[in-house]
C-alpha atoms as a PDB file:
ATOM      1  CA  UNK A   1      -9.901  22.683   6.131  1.00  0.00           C
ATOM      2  CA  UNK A   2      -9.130  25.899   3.989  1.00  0.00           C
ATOM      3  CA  UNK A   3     -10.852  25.247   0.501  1.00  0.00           C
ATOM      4  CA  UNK A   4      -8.259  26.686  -1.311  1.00  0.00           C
ATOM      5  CA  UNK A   5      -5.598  24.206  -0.133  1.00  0.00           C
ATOM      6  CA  UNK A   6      -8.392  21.404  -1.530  1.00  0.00           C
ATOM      7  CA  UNK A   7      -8.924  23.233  -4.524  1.00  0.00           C
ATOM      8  CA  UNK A   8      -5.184  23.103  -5.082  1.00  0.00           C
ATOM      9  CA  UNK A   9      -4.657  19.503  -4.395  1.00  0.00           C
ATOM     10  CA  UNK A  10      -7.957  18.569  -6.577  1.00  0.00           C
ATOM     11  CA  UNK A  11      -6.659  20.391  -9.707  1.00  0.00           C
ATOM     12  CA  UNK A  12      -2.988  18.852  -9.148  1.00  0.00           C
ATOM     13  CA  UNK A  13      -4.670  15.447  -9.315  1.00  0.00           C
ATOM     14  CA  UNK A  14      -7.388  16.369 -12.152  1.00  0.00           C
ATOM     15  CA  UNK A  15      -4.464  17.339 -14.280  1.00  0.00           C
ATOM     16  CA  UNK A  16      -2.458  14.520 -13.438  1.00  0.00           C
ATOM     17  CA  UNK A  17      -5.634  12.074 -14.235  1.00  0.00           C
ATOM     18  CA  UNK A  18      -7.707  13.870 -17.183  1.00  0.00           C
ATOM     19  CA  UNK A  19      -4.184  15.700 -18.967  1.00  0.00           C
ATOM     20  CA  UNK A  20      -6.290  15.239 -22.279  1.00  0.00           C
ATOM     21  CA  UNK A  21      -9.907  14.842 -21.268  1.00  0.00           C
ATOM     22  CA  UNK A  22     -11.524  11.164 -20.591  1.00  0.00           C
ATOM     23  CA  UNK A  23     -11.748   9.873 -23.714  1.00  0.00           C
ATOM     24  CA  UNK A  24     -13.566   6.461 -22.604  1.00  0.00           C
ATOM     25  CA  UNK A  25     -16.334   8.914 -20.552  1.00  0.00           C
ATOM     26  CA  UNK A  26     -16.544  11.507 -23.696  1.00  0.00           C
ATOM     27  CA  UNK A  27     -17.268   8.856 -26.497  1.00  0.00           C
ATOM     28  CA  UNK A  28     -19.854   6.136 -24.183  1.00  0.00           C
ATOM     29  CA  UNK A  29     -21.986   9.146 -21.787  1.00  0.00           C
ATOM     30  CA  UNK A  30     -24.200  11.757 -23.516  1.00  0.00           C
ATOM     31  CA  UNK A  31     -22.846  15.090 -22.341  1.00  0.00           C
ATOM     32  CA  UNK A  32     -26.270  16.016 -20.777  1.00  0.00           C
ATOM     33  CA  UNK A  33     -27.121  12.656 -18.977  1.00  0.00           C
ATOM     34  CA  UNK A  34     -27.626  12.856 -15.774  1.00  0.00           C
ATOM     35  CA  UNK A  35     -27.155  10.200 -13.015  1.00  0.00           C
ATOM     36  CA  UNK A  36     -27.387   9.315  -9.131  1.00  0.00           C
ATOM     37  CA  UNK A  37     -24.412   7.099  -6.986  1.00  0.00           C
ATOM     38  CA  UNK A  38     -23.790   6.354  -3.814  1.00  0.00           C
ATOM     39  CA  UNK A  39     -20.261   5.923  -2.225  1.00  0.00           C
ATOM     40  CA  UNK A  40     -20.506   3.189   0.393  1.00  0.00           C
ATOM     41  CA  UNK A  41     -17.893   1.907   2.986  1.00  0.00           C
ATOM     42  CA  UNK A  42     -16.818  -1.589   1.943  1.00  0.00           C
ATOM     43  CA  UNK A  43     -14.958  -2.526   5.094  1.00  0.00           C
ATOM     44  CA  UNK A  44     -15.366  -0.779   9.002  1.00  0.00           C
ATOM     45  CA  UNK A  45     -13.661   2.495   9.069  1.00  0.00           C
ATOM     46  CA  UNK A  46     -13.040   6.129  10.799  1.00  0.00           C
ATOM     47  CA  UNK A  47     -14.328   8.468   7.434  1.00  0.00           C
ATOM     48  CA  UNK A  48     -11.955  11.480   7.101  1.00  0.00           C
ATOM     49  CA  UNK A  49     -11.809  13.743   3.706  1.00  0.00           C
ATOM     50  CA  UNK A  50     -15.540  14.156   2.959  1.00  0.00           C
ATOM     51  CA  UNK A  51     -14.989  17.955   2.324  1.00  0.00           C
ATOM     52  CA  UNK A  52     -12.444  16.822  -0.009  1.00  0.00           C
ATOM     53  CA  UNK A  53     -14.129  14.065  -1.962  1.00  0.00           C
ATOM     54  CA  UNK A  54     -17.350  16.577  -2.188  1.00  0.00           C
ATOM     55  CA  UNK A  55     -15.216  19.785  -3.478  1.00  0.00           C
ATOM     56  CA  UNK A  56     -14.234  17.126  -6.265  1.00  0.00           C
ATOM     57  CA  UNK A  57     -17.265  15.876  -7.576  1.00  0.00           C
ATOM     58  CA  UNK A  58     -18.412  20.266  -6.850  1.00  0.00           C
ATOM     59  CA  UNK A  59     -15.451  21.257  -8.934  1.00  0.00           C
ATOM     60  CA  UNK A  60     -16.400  19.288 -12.097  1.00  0.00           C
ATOM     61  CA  UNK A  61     -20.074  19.790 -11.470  1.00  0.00           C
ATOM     62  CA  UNK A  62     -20.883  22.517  -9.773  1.00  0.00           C
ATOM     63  CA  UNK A  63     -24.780  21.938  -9.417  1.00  0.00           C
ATOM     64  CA  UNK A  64     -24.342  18.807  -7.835  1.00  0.00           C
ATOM     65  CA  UNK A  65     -26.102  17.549  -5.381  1.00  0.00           C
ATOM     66  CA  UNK A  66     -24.413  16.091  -2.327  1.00  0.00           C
ATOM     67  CA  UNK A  67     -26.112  14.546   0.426  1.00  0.00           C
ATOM     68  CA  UNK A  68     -23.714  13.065   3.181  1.00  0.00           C
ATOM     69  CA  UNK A  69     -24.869  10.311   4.951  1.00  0.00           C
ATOM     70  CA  UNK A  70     -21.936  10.557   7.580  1.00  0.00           C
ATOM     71  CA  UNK A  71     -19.673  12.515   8.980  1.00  0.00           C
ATOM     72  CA  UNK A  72     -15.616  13.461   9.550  1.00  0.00           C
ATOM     73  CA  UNK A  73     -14.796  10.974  12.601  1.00  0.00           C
ATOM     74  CA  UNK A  74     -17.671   8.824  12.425  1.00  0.00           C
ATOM     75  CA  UNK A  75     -16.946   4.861  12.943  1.00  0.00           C
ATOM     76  CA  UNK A  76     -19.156   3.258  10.345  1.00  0.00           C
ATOM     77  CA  UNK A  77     -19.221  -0.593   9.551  1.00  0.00           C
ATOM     78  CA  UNK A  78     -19.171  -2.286   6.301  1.00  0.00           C
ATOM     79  CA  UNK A  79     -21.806  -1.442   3.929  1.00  0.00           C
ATOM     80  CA  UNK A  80     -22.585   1.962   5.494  1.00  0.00           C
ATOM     81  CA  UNK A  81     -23.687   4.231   2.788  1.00  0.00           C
ATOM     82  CA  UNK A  82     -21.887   7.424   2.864  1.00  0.00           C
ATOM     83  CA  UNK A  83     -22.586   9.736  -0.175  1.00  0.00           C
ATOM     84  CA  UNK A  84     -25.479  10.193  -2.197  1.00  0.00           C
ATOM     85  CA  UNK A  85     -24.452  12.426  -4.858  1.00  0.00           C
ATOM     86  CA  UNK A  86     -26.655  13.014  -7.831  1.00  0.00           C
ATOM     87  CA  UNK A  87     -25.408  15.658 -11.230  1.00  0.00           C
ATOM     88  CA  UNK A  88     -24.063  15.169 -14.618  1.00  0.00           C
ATOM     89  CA  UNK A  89     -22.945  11.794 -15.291  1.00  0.00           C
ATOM     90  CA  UNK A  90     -19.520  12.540 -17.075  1.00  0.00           C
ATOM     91  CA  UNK A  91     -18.356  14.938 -13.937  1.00  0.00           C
ATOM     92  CA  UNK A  92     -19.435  12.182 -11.674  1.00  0.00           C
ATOM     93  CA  UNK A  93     -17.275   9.201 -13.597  1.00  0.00           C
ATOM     94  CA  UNK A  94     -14.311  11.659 -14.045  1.00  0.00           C
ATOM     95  CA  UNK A  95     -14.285  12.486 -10.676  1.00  0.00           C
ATOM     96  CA  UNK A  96     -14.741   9.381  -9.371  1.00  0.00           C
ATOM     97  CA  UNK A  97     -11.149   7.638  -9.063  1.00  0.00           C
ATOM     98  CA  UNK A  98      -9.461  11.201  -7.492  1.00  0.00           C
ATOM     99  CA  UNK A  99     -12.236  11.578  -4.992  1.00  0.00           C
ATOM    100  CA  UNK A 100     -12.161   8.259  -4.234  1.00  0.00           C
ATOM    101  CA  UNK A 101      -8.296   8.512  -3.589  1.00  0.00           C
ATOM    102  CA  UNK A 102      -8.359  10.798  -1.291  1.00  0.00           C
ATOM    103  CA  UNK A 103     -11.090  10.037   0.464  1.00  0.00           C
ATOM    104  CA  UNK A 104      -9.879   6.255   0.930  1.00  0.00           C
ATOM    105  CA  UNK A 105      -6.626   7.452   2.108  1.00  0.00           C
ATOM    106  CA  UNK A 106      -7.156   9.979   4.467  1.00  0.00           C
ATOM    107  CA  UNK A 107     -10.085   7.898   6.118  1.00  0.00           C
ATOM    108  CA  UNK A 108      -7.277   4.844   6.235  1.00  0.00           C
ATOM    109  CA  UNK A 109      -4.974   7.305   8.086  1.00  0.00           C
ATOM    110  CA  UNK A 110      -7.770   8.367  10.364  1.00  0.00           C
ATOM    111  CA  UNK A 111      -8.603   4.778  11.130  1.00  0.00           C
ATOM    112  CA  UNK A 112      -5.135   3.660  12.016  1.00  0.00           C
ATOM    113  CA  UNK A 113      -4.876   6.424  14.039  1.00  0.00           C
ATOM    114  CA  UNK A 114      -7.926   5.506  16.258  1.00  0.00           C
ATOM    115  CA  UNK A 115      -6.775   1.942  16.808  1.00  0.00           C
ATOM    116  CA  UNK A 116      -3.260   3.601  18.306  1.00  0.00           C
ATOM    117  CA  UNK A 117      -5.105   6.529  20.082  1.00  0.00           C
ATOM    118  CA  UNK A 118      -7.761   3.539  21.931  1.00  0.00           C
ATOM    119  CA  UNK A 119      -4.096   1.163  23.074  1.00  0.00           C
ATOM    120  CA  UNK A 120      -3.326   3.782  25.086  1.00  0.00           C
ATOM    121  CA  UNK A 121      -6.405   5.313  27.028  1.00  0.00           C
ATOM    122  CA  UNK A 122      -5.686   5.306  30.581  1.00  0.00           C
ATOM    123  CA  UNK A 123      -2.371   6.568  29.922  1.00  0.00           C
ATOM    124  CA  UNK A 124      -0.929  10.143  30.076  1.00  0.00           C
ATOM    125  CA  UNK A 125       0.831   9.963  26.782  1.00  0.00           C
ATOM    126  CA  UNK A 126      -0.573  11.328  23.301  1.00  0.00           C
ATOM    127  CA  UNK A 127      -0.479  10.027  19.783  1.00  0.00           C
ATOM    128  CA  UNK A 128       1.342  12.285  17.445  1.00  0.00           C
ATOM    129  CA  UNK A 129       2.142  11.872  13.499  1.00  0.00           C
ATOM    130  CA  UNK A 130       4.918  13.037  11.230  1.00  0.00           C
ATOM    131  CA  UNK A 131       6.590  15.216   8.840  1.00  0.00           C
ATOM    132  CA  UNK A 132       7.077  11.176   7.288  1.00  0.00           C
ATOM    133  CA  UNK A 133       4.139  12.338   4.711  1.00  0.00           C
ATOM    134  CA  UNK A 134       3.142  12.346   1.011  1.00  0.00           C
ATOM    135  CA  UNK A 135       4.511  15.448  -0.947  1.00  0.00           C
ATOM    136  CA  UNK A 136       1.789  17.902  -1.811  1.00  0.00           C
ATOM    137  CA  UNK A 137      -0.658  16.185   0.717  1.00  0.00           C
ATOM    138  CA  UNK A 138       0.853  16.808   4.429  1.00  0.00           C
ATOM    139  CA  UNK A 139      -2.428  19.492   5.629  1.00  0.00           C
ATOM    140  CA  UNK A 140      -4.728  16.788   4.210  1.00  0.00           C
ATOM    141  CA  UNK A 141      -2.759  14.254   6.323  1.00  0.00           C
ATOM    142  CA  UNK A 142      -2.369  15.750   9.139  1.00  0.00           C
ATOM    143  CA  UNK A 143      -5.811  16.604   9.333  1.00  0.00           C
ATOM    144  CA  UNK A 144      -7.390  13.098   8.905  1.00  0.00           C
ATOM    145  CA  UNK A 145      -4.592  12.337  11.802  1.00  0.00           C
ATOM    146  CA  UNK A 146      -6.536  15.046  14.225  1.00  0.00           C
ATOM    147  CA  UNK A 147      -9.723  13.797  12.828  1.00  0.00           C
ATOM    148  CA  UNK A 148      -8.793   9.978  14.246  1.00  0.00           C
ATOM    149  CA  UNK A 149      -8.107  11.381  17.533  1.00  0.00           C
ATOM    150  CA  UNK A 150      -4.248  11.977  16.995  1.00  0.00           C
ATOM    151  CA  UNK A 151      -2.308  15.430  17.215  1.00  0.00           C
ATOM    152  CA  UNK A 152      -0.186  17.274  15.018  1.00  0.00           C
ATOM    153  CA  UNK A 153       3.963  16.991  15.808  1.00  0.00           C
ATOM    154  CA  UNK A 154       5.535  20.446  13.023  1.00  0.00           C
ATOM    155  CA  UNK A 155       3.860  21.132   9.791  1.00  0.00           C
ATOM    156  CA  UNK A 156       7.080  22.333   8.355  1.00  0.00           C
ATOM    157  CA  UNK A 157      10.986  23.190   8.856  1.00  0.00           C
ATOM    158  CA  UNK A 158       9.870  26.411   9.940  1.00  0.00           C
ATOM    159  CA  UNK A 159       7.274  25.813  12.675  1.00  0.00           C
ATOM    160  CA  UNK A 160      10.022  24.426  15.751  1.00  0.00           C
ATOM    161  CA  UNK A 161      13.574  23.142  16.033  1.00  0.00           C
ATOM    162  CA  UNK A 162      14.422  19.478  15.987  1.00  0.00           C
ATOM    163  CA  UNK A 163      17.651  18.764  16.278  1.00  0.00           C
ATOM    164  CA  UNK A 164      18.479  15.501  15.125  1.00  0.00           C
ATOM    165  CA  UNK A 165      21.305  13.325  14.841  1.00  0.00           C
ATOM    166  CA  UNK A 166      22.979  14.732  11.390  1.00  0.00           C
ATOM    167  CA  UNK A 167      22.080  18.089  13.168  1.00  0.00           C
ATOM    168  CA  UNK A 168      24.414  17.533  16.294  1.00  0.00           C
ATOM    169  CA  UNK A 169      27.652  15.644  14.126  1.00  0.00           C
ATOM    170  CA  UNK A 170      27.482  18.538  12.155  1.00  0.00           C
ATOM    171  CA  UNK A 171      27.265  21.140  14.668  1.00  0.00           C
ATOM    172  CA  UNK A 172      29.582  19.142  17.153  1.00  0.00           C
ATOM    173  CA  UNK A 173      27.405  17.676  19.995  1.00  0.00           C
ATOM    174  CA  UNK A 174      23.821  18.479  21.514  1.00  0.00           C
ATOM    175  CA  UNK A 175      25.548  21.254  23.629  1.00  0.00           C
ATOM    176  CA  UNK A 176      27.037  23.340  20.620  1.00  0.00           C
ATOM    177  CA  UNK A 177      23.420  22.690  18.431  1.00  0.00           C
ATOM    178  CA  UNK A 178      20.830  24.366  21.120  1.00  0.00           C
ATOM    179  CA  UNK A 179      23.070  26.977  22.324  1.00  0.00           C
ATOM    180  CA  UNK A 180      23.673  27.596  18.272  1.00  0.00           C
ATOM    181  CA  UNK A 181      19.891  27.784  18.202  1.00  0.00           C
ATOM    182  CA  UNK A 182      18.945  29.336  20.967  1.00  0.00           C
ATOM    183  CA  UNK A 183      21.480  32.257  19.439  1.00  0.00           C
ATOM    184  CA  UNK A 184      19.038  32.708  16.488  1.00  0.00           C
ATOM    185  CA  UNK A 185      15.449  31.577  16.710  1.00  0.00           C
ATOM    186  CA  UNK A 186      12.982  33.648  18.671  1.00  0.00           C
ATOM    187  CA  UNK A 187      12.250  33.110  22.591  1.00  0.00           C
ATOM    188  CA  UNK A 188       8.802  31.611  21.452  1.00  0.00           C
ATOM    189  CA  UNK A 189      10.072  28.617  19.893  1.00  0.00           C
ATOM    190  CA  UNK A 190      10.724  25.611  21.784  1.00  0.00           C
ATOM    191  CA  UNK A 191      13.930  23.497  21.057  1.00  0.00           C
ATOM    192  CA  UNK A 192      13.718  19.894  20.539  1.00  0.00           C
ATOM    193  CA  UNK A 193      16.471  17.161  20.512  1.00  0.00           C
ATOM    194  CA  UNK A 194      16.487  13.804  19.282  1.00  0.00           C
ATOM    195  CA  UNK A 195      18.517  11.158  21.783  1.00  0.00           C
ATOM    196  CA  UNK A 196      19.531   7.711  21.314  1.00  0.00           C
ATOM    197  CA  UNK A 197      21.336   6.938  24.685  1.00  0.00           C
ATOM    198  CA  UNK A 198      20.877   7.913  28.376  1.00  0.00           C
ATOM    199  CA  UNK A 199      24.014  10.292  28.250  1.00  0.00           C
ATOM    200  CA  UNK A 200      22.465  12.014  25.479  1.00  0.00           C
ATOM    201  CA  UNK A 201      19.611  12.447  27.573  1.00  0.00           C
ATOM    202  CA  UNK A 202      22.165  14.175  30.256  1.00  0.00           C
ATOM    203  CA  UNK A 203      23.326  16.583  27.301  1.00  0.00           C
ATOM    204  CA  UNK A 204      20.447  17.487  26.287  1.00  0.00           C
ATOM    205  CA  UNK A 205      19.055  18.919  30.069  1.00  0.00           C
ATOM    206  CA  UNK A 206      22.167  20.291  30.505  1.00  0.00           C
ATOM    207  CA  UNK A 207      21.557  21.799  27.375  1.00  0.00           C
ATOM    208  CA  UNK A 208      18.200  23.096  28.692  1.00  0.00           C
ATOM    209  CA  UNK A 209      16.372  21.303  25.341  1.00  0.00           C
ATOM    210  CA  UNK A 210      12.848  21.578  25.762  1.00  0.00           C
ATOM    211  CA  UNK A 211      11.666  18.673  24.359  1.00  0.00           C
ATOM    212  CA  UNK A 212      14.298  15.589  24.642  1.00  0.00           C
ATOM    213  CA  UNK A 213      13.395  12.971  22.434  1.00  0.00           C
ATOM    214  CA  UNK A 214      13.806   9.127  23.065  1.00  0.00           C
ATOM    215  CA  UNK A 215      15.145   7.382  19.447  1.00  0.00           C
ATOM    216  CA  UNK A 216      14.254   3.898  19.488  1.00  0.00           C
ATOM    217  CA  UNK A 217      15.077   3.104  22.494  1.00  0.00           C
ATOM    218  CA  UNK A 218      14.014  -0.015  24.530  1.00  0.00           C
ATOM    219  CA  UNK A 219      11.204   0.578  27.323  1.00  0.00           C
ATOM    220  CA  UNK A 220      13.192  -0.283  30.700  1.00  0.00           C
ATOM    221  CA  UNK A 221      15.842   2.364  28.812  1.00  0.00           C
ATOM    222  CA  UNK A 222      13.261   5.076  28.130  1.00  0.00           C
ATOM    223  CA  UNK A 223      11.651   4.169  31.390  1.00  0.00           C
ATOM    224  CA  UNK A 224      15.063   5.414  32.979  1.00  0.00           C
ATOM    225  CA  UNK A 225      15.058   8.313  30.265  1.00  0.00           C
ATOM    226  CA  UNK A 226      12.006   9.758  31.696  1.00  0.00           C
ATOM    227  CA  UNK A 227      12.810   8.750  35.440  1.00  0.00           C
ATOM    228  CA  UNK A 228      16.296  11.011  34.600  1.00  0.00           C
ATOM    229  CA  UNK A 229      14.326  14.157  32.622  1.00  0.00           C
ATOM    230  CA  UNK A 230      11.797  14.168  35.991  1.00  0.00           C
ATOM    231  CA  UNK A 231       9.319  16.727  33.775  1.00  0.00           C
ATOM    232  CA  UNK A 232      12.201  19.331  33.268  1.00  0.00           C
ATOM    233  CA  UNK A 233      11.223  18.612  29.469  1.00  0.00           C
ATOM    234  CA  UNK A 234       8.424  17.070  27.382  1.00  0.00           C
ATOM    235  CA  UNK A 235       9.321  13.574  26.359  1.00  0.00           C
ATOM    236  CA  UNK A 236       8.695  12.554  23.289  1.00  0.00           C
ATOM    237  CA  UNK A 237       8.897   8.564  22.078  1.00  0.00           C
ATOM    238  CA  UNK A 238       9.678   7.752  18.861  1.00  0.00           C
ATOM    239  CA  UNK A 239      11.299   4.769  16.464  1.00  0.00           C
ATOM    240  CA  UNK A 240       9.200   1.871  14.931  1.00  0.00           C
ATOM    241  CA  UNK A 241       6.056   2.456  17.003  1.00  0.00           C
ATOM    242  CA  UNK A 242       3.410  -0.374  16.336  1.00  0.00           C
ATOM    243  CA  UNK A 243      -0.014  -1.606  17.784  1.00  0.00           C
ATOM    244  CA  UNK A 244       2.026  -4.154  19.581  1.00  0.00           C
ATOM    245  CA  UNK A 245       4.500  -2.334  21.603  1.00  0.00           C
ATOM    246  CA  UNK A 246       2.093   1.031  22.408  1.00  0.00           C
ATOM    247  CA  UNK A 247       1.207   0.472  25.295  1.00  0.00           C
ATOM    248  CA  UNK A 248       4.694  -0.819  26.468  1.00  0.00           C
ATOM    249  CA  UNK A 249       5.859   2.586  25.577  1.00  0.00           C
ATOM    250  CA  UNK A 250       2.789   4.194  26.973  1.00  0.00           C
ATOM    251  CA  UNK A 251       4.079   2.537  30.108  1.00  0.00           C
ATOM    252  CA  UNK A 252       7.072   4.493  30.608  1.00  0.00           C
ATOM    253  CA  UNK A 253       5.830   7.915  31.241  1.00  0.00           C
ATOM    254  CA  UNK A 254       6.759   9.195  27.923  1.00  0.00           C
ATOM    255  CA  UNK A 255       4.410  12.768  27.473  1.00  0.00           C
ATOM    256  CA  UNK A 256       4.281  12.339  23.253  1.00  0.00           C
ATOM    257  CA  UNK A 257       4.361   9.072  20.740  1.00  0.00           C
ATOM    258  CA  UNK A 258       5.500  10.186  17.785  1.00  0.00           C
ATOM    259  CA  UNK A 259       4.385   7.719  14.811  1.00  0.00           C
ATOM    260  CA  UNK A 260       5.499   8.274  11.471  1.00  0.00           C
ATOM    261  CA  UNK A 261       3.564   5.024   9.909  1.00  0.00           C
ATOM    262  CA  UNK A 262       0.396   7.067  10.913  1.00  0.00           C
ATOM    263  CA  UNK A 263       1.167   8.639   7.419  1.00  0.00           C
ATOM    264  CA  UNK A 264       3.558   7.076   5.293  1.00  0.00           C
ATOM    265  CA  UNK A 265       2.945   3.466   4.965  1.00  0.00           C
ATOM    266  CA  UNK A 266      -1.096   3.653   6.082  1.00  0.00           C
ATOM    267  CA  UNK A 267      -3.520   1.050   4.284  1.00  0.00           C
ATOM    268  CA  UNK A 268      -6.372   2.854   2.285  1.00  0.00           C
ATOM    269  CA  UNK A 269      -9.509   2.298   3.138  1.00  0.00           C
ATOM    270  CA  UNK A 270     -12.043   0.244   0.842  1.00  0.00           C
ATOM    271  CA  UNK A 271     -15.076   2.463  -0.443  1.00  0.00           C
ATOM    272  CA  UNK A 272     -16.575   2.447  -4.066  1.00  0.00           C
ATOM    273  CA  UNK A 273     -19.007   4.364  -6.035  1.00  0.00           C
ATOM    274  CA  UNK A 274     -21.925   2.501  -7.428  1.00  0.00           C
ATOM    275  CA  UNK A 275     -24.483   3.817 -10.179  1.00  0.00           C
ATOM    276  CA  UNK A 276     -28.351   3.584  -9.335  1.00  0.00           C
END
């Protein structure tokens, strides 16, 4: 990950946390004191966001020591020891909670997405998250998805064309929306449309959509979805994708799973940070 986009988020979330200093740290820990933690995984996990969790204990100490125990991807179990870190004891304890954060969170997202990534091995489709992310945190998010063995759907509005469902009432049907795009963005971008029934599906092709995706739509229907596109164009599932119904979907043929609770609904995971 590009240390400036860390650096950015960190002092976003410094600011937010320390506005006026840490006035319980400032009046109980002599300013030189020195101290050693460790961070330790409280329940069994994918870790994702050490570079991030470091760079925040680095940025308010910057002759820390850091020795990871672990690395970005790595299963561990409960009570795996993951950072020893060792430097000033005030930069450590205002640190803490924000590195802990982020850490927590992006190794929850990374460990969601492995559970939905192992449902469906054996199959030809791939796991893919979101634009369904935090504000401010989508790189970060997306890359503790890749790190949990997912892939990255668009970063931004600007990286591909989606058309979705307010996009074709207001342009006036599928038809009318690609050709209207297909008039203005570049030959190298590929043209996605979102589809809800099987004679949107028919638009769409005749449309000559790149991507044609299948919007909540029951398995025997998508199964017929992807029997109709015959690999003219990616298919892409998407809609209330859970553990549960994966492999269902996986099933149909479907090239991409697009899951937006990869991201905007994940479960932290439980570390802490414990003085020696």
């Amino acid at each position: 990950m590009d240390k400036r986009v860390i650096r950015d988020v960190l002092e976003r979330a410094f600011r937010e946390d320390m506005p006026m200093g840490d006035i319980t740290t400032d009046s109980i820990v002599p300013e030189n004191e020195t101290s050693k933690a460790h961070l330790t995984a409280k329940q069994e996990g994918v870790i994702a966001g050490l570079q991030v969790c470091m760079e925040a204990f680095l940025m308010l100490d910057p002759r820390v020591k850091l020795e990871p125990l672990v690395k970005d991807g790595q299963f561990v179990e409960k009570g795996t020891k993951i950072l020893t870190i060792e430097g000033n004891s005030r930069a450590l304890l205002k640190a803490e909670r924000t590195a802990l954060n982020l850490l927590q969170h992006l190794s929850g997202i990374a460990s969601l997405t492995r559970l939905f990534v192992e449902k469906i091995i054996g199959y030809n489709a791939k796991v893919v998250d979101t634009r369904k992310t935090t504000p401010g945190l989508r790189l970060l998010e997306k890359y503790a998805v890749r790190v949990g063995g997912g892939t990255n759907h668009r970063f931004s509005l600007s990286d591909g064309v989606l058309i979705k469902d307010n996009h074709i009432k207001a342009a006036g049907g599928i038809y009318k929306a690609v050709k209207a795009c297909r008039a203005s963005v570049p030959h190298t971008v590929k043209i996605e449309v979102e589809t809800e029934t099987l004679k949107q599906v028919e638009e769409a092709l005749d449309s000559g959509a790149d991507i044609i995706m299948l919007d909540n739509m029951p398995p025997e229907v998508m199964r017929q979805a992807v029997k109709l596109i015959d690999k003219r164009a990616l298919t892409e599932a998407s809609g209330n994708v859970t553990l549960e119904t994966i492999q269902d979907i996986a099933s149909t043929g479907v090239d991409i799973i697009s899951i937006g609770s990869l991201t905007h609904s994940v479960k932290a995971m439980d570390i802490s940070m414990k003085f020696e």
